[in-house]
Protein backbone atom coordinates (compact mmCIF):
# COMPACT_ATOMS: atom_id res chain seq x y z
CA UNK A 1 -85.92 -100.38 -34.69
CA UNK A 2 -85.69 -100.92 -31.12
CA UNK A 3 -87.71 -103.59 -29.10
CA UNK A 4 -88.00 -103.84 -25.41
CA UNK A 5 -89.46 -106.08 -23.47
CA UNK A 6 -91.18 -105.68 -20.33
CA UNK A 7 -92.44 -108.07 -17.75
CA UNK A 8 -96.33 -107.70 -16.97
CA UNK A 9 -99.36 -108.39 -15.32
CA UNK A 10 -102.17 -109.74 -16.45
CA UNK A 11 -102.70 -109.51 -20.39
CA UNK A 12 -100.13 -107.06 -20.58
CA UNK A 13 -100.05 -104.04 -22.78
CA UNK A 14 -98.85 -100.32 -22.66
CA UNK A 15 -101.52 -99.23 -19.84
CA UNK A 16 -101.02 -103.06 -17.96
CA UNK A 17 -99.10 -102.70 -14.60
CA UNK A 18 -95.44 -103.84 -14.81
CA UNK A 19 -94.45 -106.72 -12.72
CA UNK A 20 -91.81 -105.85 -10.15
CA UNK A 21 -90.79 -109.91 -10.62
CA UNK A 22 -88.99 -110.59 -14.15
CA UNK A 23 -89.54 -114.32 -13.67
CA UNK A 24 -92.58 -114.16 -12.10
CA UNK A 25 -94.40 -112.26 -14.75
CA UNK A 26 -97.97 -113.27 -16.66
CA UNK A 27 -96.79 -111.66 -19.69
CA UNK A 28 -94.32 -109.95 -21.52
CA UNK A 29 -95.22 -106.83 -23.50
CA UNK A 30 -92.89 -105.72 -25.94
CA UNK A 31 -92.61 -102.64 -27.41
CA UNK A 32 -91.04 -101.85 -30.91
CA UNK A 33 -89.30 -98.28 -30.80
CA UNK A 34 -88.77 -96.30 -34.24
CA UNK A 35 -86.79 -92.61 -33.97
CA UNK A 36 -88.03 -92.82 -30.27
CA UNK A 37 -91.77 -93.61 -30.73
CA UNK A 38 -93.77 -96.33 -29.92
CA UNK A 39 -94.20 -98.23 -33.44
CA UNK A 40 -95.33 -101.59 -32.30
CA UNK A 41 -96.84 -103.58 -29.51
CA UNK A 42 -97.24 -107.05 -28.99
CA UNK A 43 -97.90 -108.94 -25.99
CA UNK A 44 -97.48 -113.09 -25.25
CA UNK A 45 -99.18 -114.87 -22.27
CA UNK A 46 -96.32 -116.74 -19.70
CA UNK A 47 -97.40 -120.45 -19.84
CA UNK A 48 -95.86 -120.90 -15.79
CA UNK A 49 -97.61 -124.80 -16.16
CA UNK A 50 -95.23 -125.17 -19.38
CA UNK A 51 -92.11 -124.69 -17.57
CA UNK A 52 -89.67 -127.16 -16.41
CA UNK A 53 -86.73 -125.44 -14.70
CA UNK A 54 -86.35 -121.98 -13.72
CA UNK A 55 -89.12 -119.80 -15.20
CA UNK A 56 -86.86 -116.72 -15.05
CA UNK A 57 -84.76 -118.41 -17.51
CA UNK A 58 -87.93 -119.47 -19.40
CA UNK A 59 -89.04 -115.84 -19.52
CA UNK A 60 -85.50 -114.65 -20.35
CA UNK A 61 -85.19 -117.39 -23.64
CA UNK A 62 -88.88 -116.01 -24.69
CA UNK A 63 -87.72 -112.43 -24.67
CA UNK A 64 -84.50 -113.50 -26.40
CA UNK A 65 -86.65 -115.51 -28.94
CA UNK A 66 -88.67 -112.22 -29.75
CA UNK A 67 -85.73 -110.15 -30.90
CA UNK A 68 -85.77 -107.62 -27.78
CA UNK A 69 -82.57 -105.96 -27.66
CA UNK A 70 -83.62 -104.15 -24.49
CA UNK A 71 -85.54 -105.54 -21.00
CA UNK A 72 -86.75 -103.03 -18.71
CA UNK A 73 -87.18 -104.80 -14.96
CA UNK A 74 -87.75 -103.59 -11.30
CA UNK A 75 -86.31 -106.99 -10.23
CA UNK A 76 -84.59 -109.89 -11.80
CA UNK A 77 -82.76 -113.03 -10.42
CA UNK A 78 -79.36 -114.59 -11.32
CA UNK A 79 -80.04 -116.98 -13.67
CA UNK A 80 -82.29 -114.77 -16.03
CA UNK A 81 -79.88 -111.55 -16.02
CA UNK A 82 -77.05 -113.87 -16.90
CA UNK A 83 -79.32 -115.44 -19.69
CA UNK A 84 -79.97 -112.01 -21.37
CA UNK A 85 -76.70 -110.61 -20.39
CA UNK A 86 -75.22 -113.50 -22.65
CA UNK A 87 -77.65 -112.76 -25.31
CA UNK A 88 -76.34 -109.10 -24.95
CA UNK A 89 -79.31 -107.53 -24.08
CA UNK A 90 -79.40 -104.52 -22.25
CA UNK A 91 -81.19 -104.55 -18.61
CA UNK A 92 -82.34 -101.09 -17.79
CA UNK A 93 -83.59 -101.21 -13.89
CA UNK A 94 -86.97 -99.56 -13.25
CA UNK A 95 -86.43 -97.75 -9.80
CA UNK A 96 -90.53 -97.76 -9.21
CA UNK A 97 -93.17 -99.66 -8.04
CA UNK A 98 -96.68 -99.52 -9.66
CA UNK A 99 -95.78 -98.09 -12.75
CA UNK A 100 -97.60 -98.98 -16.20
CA UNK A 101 -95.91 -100.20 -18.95
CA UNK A 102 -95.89 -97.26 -20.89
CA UNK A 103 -94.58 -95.13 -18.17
CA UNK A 104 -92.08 -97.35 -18.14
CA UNK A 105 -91.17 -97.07 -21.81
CA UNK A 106 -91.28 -93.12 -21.61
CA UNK A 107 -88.90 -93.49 -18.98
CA UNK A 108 -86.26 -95.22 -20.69
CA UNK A 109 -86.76 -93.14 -23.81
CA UNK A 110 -86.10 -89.66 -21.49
CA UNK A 111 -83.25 -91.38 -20.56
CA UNK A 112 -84.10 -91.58 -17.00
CA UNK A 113 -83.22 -95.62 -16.42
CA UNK A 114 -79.83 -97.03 -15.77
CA UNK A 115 -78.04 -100.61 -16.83
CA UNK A 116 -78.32 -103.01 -13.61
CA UNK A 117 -75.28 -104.02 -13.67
CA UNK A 118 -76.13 -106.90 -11.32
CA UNK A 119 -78.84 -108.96 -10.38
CA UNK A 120 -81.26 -107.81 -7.79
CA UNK A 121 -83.91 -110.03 -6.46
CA UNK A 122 -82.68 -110.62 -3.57
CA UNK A 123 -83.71 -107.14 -2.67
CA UNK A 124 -87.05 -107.71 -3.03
CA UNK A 125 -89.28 -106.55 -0.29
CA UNK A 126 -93.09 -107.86 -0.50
């Protein structure tokens, strides 16, 4: 079984809006893939008054902490792709804005997302 974690808005969930910031996300949804189908959801609220420190990182430890193998982001700073990076989880780039979550999940199963291979916030345009 595969599990990927995406960042999201509000409660999160498969028809929740992604959020184009990794670390700036008020949820996580995470989505358990068997043979290529959606098996599982589960979703966890971000706690942003919890956090001391860098809440990308905080985000990044959470999704590490839930077993996700794979993160699907549109944008992602330093310090959290070099915390899941280190975990060895894979960070597929979502090349869209406004996208739900499950869009974004039948994406990466179709194959049609690629590894950042670098972090990208910096290119963030509001």
């Amino acid at each position: 079984m595969t599990v990927i974690a995406l960042p999201s808005k509000g409660n999160g969930g498969l028809n929740e809006d992604i959020n184009k910031r990794f670390g700036k996300c008020e949820s996580v949804t995470l989505v358990s893939l068997k043979n290529k189908d959606i098996d599982a959801v589960e979703t966890f609220p971000i706690q942003s008054n919890e956090v001391i420190g860098n809440m990308g990182t905080y985000v990044a430890s959470l999704v590490n902490n839930k077993n996700a193998s794979i993160a699907l982001v549109r944008f992602i700073g330093s310090k959290a792709y070099k915390f899941l990076n280190s975990q060895a989880i894979e960070i597929y780039q979502i090349t869209e804005d406004n996208l739900k979550v499950k869009e974004c999940v039948e994406l990466y199963i179709q194959g049609k997302l690629t590894i950042l291979s670098q972090p990208n916030a910096h290119l963030i345009e509001d």
